[in-house]
N, C-alpha and C. Protein backbone atom coordinates (compact mmCIF):
# COMPACT_ATOMS: atom_id res chain seq x y z
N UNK A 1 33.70 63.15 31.30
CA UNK A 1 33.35 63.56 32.64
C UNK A 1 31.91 64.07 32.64
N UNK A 2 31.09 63.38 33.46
CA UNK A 2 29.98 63.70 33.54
C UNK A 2 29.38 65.36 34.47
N UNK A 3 29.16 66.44 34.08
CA UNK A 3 28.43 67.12 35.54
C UNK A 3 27.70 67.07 35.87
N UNK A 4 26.88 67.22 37.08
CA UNK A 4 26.11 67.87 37.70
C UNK A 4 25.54 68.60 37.67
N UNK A 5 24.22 68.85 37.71
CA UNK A 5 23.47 69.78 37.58
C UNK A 5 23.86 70.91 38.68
N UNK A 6 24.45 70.63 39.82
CA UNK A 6 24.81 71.40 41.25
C UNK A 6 26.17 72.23 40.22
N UNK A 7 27.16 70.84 40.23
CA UNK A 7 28.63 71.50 39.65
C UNK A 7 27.91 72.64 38.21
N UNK A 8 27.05 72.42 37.46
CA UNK A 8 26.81 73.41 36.30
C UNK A 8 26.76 74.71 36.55
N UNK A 9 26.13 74.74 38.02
CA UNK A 9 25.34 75.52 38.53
C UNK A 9 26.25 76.41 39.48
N UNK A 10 27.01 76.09 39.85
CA UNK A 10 28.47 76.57 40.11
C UNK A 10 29.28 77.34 39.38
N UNK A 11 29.36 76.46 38.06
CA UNK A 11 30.12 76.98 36.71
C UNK A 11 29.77 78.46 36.31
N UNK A 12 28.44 78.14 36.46
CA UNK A 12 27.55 79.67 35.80
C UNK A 12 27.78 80.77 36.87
N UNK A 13 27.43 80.79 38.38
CA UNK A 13 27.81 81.39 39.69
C UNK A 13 28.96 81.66 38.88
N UNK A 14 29.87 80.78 38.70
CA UNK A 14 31.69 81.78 38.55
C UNK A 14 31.36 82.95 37.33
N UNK A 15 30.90 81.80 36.69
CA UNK A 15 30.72 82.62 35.27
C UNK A 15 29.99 84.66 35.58
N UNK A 16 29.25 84.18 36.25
CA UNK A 16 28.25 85.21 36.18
C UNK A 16 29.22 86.26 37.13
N UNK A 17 30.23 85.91 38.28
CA UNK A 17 30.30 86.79 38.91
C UNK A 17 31.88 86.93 38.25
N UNK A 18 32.77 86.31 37.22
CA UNK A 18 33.47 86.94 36.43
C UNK A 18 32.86 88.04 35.61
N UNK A 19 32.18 88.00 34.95
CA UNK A 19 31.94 88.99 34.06
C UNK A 19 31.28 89.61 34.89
N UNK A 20 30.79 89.85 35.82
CA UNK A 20 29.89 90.91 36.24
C UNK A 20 30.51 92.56 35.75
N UNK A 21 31.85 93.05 35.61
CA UNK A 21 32.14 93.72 35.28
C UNK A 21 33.47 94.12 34.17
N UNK A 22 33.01 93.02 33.51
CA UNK A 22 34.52 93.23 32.18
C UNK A 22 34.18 93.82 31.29
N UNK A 23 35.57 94.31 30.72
CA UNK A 23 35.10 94.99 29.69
C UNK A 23 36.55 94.71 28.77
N UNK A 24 36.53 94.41 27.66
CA UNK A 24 37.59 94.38 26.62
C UNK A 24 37.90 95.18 25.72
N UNK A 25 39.08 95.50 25.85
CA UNK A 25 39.69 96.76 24.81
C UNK A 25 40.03 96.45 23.31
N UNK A 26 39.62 95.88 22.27
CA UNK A 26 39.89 95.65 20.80
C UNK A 26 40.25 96.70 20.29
N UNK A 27 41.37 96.48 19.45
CA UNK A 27 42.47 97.36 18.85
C UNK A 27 42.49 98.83 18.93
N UNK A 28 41.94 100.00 17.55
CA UNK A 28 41.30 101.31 17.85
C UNK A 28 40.35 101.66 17.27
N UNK A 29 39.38 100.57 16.71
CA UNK A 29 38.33 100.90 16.43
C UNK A 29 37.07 99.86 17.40
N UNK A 30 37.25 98.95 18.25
CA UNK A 30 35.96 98.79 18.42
C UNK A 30 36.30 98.08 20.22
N UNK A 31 35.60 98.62 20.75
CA UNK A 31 35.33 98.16 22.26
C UNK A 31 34.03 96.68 22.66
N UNK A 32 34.25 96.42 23.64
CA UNK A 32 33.36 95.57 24.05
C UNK A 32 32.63 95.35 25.56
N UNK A 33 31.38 95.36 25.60
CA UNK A 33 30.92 95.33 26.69
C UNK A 33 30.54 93.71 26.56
N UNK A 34 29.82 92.96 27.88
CA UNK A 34 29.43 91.94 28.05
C UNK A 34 27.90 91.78 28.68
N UNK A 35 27.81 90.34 28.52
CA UNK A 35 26.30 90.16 28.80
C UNK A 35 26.24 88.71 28.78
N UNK A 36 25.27 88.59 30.03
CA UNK A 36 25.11 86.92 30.37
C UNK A 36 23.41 86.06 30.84
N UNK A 37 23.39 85.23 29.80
CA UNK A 37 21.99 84.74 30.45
C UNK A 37 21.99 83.23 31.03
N UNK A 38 21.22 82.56 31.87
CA UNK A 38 21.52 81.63 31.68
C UNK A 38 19.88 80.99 31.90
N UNK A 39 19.36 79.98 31.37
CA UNK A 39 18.41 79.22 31.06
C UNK A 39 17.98 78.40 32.49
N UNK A 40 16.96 77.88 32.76
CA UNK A 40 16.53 77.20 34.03
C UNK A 40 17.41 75.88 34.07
N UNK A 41 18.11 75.21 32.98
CA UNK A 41 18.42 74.29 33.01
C UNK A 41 20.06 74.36 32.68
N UNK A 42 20.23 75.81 33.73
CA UNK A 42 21.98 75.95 33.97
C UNK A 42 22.79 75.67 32.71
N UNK A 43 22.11 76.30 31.68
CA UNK A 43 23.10 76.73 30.64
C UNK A 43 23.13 77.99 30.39
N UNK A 44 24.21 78.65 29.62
CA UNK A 44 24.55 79.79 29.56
C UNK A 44 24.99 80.37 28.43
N UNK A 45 24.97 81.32 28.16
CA UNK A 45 25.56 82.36 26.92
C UNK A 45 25.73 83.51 27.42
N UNK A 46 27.27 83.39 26.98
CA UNK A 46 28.34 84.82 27.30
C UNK A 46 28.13 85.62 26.11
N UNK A 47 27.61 86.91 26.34
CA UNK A 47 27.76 87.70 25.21
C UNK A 47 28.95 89.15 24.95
N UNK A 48 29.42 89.31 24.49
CA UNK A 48 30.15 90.24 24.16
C UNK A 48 29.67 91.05 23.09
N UNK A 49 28.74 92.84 23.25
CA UNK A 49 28.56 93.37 22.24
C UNK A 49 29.88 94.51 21.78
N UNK A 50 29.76 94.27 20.79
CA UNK A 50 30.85 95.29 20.02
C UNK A 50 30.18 96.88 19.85
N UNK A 51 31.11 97.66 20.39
CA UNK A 51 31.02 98.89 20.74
C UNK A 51 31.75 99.58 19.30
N UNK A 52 31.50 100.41 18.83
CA UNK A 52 32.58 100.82 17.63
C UNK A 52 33.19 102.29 19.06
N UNK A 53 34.71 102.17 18.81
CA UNK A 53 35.15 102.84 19.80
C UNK A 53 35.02 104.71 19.47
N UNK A 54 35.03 104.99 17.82
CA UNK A 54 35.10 106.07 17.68
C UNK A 54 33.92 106.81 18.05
N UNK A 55 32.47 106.29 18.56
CA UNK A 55 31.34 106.48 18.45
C UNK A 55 31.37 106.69 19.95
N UNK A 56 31.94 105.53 20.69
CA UNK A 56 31.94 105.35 22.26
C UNK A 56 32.59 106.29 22.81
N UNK A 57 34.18 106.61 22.32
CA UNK A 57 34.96 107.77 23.24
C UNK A 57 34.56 108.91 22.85
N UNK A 58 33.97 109.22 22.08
CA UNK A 58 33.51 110.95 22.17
C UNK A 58 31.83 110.71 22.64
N UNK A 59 31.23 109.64 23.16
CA UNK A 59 30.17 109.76 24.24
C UNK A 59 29.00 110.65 23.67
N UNK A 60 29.04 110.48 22.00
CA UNK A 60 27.71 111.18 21.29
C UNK A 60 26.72 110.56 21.41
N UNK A 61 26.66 110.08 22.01
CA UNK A 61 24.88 108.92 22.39
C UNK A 61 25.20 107.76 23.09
N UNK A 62 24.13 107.01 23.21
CA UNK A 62 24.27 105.69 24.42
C UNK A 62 25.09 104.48 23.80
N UNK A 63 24.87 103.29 24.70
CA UNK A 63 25.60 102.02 24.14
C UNK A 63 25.17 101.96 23.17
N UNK A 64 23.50 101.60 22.75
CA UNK A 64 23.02 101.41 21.81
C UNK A 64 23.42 101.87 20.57
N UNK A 65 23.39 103.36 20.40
CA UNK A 65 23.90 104.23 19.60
C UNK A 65 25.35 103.37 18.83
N UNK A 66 25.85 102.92 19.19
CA UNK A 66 27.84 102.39 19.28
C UNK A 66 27.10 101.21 18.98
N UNK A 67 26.63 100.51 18.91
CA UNK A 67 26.71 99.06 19.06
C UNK A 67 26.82 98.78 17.21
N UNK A 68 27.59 97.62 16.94
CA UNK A 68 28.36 97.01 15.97
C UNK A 68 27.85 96.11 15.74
N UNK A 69 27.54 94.65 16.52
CA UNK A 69 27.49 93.46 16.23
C UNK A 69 28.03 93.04 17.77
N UNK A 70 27.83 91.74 17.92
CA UNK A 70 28.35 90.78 19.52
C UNK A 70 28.69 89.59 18.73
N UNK A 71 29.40 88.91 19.68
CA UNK A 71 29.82 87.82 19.29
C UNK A 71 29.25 87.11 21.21
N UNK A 72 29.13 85.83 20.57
CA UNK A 72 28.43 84.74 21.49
C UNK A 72 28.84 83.57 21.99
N UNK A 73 28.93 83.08 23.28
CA UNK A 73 29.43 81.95 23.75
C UNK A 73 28.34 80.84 24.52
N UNK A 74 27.73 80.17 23.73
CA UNK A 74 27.07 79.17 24.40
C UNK A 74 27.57 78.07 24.98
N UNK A 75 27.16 78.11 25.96
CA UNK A 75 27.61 76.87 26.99
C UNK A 75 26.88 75.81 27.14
N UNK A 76 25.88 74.84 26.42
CA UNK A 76 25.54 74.16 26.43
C UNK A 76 25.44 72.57 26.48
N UNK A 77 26.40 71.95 26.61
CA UNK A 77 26.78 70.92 26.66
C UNK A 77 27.18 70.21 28.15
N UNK A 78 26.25 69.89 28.84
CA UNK A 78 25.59 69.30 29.90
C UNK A 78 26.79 68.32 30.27
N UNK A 79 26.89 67.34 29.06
CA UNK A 79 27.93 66.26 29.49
C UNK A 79 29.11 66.51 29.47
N UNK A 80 29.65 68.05 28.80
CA UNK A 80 31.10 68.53 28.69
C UNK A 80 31.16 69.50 28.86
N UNK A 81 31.45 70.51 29.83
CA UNK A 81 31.63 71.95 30.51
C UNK A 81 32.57 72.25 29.29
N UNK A 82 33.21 71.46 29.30
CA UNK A 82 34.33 72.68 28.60
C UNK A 82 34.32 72.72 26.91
N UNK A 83 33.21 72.31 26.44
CA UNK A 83 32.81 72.92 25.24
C UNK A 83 32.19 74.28 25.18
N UNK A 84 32.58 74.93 23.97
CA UNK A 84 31.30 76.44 23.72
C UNK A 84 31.27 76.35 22.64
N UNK A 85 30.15 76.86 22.13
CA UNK A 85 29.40 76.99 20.93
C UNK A 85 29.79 78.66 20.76
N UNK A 86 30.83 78.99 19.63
CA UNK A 86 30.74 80.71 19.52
C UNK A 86 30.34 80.91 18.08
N UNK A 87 29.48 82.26 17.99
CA UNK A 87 29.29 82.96 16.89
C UNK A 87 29.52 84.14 17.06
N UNK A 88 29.78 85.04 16.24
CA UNK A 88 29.77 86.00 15.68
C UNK A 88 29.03 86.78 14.66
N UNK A 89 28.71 88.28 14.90
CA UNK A 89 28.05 88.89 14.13
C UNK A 89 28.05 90.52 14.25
N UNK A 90 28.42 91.05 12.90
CA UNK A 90 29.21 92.42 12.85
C UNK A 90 27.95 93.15 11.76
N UNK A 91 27.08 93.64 12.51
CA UNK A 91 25.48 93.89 11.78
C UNK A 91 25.47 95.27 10.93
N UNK A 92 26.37 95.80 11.47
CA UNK A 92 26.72 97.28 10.94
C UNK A 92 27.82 97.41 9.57
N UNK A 93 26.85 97.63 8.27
CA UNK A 93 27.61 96.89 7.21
C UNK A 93 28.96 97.85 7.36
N UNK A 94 28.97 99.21 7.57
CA UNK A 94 30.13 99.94 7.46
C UNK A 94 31.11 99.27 8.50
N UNK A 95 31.03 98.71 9.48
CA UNK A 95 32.33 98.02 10.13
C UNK A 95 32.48 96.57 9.86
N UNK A 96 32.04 95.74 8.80
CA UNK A 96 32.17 94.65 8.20
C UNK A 96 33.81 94.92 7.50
N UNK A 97 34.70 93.69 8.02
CA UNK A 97 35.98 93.78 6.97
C UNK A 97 37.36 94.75 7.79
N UNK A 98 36.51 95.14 8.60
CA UNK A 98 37.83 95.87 8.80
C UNK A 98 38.20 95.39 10.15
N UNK A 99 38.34 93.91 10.53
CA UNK A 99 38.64 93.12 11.53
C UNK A 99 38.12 93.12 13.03
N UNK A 100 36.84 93.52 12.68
CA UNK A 100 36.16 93.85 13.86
C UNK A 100 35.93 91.95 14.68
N UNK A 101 35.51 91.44 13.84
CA UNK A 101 34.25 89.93 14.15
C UNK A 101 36.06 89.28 14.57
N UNK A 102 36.89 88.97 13.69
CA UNK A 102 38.23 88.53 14.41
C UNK A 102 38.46 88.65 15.36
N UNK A 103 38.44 90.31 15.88
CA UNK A 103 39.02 90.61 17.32
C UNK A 103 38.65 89.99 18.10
N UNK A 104 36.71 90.11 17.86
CA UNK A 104 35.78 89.85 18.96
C UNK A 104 36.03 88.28 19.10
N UNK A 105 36.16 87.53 18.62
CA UNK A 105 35.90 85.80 18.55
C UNK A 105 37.49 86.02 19.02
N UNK A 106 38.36 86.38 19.03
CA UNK A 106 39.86 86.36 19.76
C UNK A 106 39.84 86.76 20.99
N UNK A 107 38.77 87.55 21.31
CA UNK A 107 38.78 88.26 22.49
C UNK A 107 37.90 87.30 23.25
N UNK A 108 36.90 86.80 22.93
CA UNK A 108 35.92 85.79 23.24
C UNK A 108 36.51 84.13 23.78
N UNK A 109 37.20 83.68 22.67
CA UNK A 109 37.94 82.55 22.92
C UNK A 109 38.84 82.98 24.26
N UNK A 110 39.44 83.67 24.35
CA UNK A 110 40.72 84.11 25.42
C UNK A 110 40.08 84.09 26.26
N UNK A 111 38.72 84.88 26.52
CA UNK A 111 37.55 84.83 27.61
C UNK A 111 37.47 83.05 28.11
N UNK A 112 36.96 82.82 27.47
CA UNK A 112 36.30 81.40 27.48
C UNK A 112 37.25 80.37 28.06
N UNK A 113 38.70 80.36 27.58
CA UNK A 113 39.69 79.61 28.14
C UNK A 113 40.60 80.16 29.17
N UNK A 114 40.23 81.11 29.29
CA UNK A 114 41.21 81.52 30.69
C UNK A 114 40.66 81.55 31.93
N UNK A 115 38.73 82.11 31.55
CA UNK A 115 37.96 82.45 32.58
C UNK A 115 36.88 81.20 32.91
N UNK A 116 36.68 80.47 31.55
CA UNK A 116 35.57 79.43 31.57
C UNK A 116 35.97 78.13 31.61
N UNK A 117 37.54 77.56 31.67
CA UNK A 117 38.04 76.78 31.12
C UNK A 117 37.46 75.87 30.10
N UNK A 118 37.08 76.41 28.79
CA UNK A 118 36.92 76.11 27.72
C UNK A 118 38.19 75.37 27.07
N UNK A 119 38.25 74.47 26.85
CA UNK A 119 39.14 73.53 25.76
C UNK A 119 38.53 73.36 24.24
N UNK A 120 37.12 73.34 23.83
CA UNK A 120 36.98 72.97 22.50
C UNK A 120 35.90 74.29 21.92
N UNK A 121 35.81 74.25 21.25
CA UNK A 121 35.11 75.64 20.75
C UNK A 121 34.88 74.96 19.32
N UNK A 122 33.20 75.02 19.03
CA UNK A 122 32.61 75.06 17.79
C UNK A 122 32.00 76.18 17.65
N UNK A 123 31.75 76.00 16.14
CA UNK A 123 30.75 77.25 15.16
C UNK A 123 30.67 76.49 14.05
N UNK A 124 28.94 76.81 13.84
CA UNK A 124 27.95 76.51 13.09
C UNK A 124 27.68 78.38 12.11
N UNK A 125 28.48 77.91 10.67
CA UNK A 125 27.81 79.10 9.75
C UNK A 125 27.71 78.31 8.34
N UNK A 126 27.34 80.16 7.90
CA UNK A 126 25.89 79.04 6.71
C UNK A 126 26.86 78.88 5.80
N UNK A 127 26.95 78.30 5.08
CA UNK A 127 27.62 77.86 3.79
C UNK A 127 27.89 78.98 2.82
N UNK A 128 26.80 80.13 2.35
CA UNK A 128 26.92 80.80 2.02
C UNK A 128 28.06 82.33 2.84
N UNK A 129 28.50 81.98 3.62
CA UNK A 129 29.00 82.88 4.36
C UNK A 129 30.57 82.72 4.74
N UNK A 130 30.76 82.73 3.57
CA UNK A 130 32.14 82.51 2.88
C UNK A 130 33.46 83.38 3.67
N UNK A 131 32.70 84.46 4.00
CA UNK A 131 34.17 85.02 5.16
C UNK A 131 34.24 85.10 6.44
N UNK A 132 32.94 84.36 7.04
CA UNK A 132 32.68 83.62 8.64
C UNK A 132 33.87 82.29 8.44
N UNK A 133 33.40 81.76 7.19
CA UNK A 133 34.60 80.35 7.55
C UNK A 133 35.71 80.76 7.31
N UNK A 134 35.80 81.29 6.05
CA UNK A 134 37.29 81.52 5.69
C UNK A 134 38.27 81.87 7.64
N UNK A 135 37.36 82.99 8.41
CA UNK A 135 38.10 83.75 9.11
C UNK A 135 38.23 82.84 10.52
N UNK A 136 37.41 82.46 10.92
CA UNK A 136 37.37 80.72 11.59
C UNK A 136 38.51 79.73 10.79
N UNK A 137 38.66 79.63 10.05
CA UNK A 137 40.01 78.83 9.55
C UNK A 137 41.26 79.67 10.33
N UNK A 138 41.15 80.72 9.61
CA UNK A 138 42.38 81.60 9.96
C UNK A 138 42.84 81.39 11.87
N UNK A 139 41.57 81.68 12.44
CA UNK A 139 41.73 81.36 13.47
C UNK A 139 42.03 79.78 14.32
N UNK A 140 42.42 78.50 13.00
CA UNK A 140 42.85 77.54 13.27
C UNK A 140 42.00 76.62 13.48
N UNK A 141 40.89 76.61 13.30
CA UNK A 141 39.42 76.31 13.13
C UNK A 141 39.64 75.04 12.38
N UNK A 142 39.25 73.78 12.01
CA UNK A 142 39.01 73.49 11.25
C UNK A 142 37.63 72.46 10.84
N UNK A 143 37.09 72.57 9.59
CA UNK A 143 35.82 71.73 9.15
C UNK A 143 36.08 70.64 9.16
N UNK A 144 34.67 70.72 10.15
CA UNK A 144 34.51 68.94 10.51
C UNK A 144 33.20 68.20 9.91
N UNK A 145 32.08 69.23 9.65
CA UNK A 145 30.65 68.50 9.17
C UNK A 145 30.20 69.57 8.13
N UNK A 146 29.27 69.04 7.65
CA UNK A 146 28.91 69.87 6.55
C UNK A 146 26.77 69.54 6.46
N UNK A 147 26.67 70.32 6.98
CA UNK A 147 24.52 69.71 7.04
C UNK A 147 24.23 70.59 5.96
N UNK A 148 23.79 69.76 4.67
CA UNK A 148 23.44 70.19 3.68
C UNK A 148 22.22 70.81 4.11
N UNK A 149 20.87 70.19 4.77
CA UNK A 149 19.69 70.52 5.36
C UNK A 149 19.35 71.94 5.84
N UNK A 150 20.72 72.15 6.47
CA UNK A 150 20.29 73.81 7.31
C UNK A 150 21.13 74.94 6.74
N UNK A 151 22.06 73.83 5.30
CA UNK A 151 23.12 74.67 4.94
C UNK A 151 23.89 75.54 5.45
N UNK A 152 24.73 74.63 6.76
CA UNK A 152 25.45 75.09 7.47
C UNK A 152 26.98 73.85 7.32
N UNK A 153 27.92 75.21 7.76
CA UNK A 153 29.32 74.13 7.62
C UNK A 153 29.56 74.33 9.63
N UNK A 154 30.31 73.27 10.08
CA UNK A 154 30.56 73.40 11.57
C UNK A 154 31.72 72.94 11.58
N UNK A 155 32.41 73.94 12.07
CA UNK A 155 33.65 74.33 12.05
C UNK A 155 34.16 73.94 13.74
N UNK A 156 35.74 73.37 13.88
CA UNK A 156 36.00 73.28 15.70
C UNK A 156 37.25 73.35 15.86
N UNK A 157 37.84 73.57 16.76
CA UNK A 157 38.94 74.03 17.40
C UNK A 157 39.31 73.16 18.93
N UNK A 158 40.21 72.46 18.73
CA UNK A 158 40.27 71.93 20.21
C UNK A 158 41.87 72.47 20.14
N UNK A 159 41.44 72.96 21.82
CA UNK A 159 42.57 74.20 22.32
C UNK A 159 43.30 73.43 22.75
N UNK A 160 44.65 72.97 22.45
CA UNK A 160 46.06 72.17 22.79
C UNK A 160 46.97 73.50 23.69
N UNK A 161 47.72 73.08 24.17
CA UNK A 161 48.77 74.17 25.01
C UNK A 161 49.33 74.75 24.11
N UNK A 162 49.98 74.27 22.49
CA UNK A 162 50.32 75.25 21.60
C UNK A 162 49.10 76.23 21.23
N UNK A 163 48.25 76.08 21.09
CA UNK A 163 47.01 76.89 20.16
C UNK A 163 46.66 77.90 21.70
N UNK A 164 46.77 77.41 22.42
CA UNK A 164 46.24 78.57 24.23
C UNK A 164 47.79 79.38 24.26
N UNK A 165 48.70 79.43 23.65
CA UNK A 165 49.75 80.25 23.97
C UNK A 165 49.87 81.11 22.49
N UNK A 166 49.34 80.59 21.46
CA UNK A 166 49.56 81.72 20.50
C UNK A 166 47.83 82.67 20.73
N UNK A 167 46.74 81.90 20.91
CA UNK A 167 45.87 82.45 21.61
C UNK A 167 46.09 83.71 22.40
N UNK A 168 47.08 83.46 23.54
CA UNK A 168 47.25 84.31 24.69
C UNK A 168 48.22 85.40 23.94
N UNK A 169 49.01 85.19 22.69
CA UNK A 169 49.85 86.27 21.99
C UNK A 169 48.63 86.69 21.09
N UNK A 170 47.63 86.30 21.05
CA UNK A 170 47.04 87.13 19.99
C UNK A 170 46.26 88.32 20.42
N UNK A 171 46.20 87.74 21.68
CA UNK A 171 45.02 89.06 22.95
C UNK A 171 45.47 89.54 23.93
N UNK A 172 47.12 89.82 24.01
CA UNK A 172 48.18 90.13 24.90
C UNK A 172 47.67 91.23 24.83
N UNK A 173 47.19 92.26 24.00
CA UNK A 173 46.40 93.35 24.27
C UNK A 173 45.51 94.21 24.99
N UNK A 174 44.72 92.84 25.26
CA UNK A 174 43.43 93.07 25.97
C UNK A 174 43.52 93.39 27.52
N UNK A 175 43.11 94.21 28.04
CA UNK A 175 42.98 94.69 29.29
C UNK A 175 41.88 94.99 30.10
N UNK A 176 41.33 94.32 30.75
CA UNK A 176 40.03 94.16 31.65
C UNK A 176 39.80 95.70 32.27
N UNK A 177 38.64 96.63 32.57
CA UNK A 177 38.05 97.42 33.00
C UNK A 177 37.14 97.45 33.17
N UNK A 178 36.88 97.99 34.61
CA UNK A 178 35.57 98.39 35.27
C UNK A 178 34.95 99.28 34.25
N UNK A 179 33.40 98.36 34.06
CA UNK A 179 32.26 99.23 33.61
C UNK A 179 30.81 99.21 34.53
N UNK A 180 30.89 99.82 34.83
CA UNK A 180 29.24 99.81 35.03
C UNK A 180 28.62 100.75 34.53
N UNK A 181 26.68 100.83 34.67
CA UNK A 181 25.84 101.22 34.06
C UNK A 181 25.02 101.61 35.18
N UNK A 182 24.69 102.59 35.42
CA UNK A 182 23.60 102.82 36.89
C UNK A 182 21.90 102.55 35.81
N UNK A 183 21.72 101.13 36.66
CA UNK A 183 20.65 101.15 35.88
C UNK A 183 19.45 101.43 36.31
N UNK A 184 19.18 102.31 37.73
CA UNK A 184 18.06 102.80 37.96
C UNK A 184 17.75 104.18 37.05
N UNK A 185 18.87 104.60 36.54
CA UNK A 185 18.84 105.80 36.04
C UNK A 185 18.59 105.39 34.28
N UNK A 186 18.83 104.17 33.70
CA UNK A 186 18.81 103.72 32.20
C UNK A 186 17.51 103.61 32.28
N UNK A 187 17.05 102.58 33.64
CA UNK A 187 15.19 102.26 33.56
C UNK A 187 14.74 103.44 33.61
N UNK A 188 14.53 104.79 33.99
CA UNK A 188 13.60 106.03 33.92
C UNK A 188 13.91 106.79 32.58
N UNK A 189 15.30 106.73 32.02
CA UNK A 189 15.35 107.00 30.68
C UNK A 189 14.32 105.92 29.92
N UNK A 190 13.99 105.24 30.02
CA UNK A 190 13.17 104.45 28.50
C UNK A 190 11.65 104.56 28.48
């Protein structure tokens, strides 16, 4: 199915005015806020940054302060809406391992196919990064290419009605909330 530059442009409108205010609850250590850009040529990336929650609910400093790592949803694929490109990244070595980057790419995917109608989902990691794939497998992932060149493995997932219902049991958790940010008041803080 071919789109439109109009229909893309639509896609992103939904896109943009879904997330305008979500927010995702991951287990009891890490929260998530969102974030969206999209390019002149009506593509897009959904971002989800990871909040570490113990940092966030006692409100000892700003987002920044909390922030973990995001995980990413590119929308790029012109001739197929319902592909995304996701990565992940958990920058804060002390919350590495303790199932933070899982949640987020569970919480992300669920995003993507419920709200974006996403059906296929790739990721591109480096070869050396042995528990990005491993945990992308886990998540049912499987390797399809291997570019020795950029030393990356690319990993994909095409979402069947079985894989969107254990999906939907894996993030039965998750519960949408109003966030906002008064950002006339963030711009005179900086």
């Amino acid at each position: 199915m071919r789109c439109s530059a109009a229909g893309r442009r639509m896609q992103i409108v939904r896109c943009l005015n879904v997330l305008q205010e979500w927010k995702g609850v991951v287990n009891a250590s890490a929260s998530l806020l969102f974030g969206i850009t999209a390019s002149s040529e009506f593509l897009a990336e959904c971002t989800f940054i990871v909040l570490e929650t113990e940092r966030w609910s006692g409100q000892a400093g700003t987002e920044e302060d909390c922030m973990v790592g995001d995980v990413n949803l590119f929308l790029t694929d012109m001739e197929d809406p319902t592909v995304g490109e996701i990565e992940v990244m958990i920058a804060e070595p002390s919350c590495r391992g303790r199932g933070f980057g899982k949640e987020t790419t569970l919480i992300m995917m669920f995003y993507g196919v419920t709200k974006l109608g996403i059906t296929k989902f790739e990721a591109k990691v480096g070869q050396e990064n042995e528990a990005s794939i491993c945990m992308f497998k886990k998540l049912n992932f499987k390797e399809v290419a291997v570019n020795r060149i950029f030393q990356e493995v690319t990993l994909r997932l095409d979402v069947n009605e079985q894989q969107k219902q254990w999906l939907l049991e894996q993030t039965n958790h998750v519960e949408e909330k109003h966030y906002s940010v008064n950002l006339q008041t963030r711009a005179s803080e900086t």
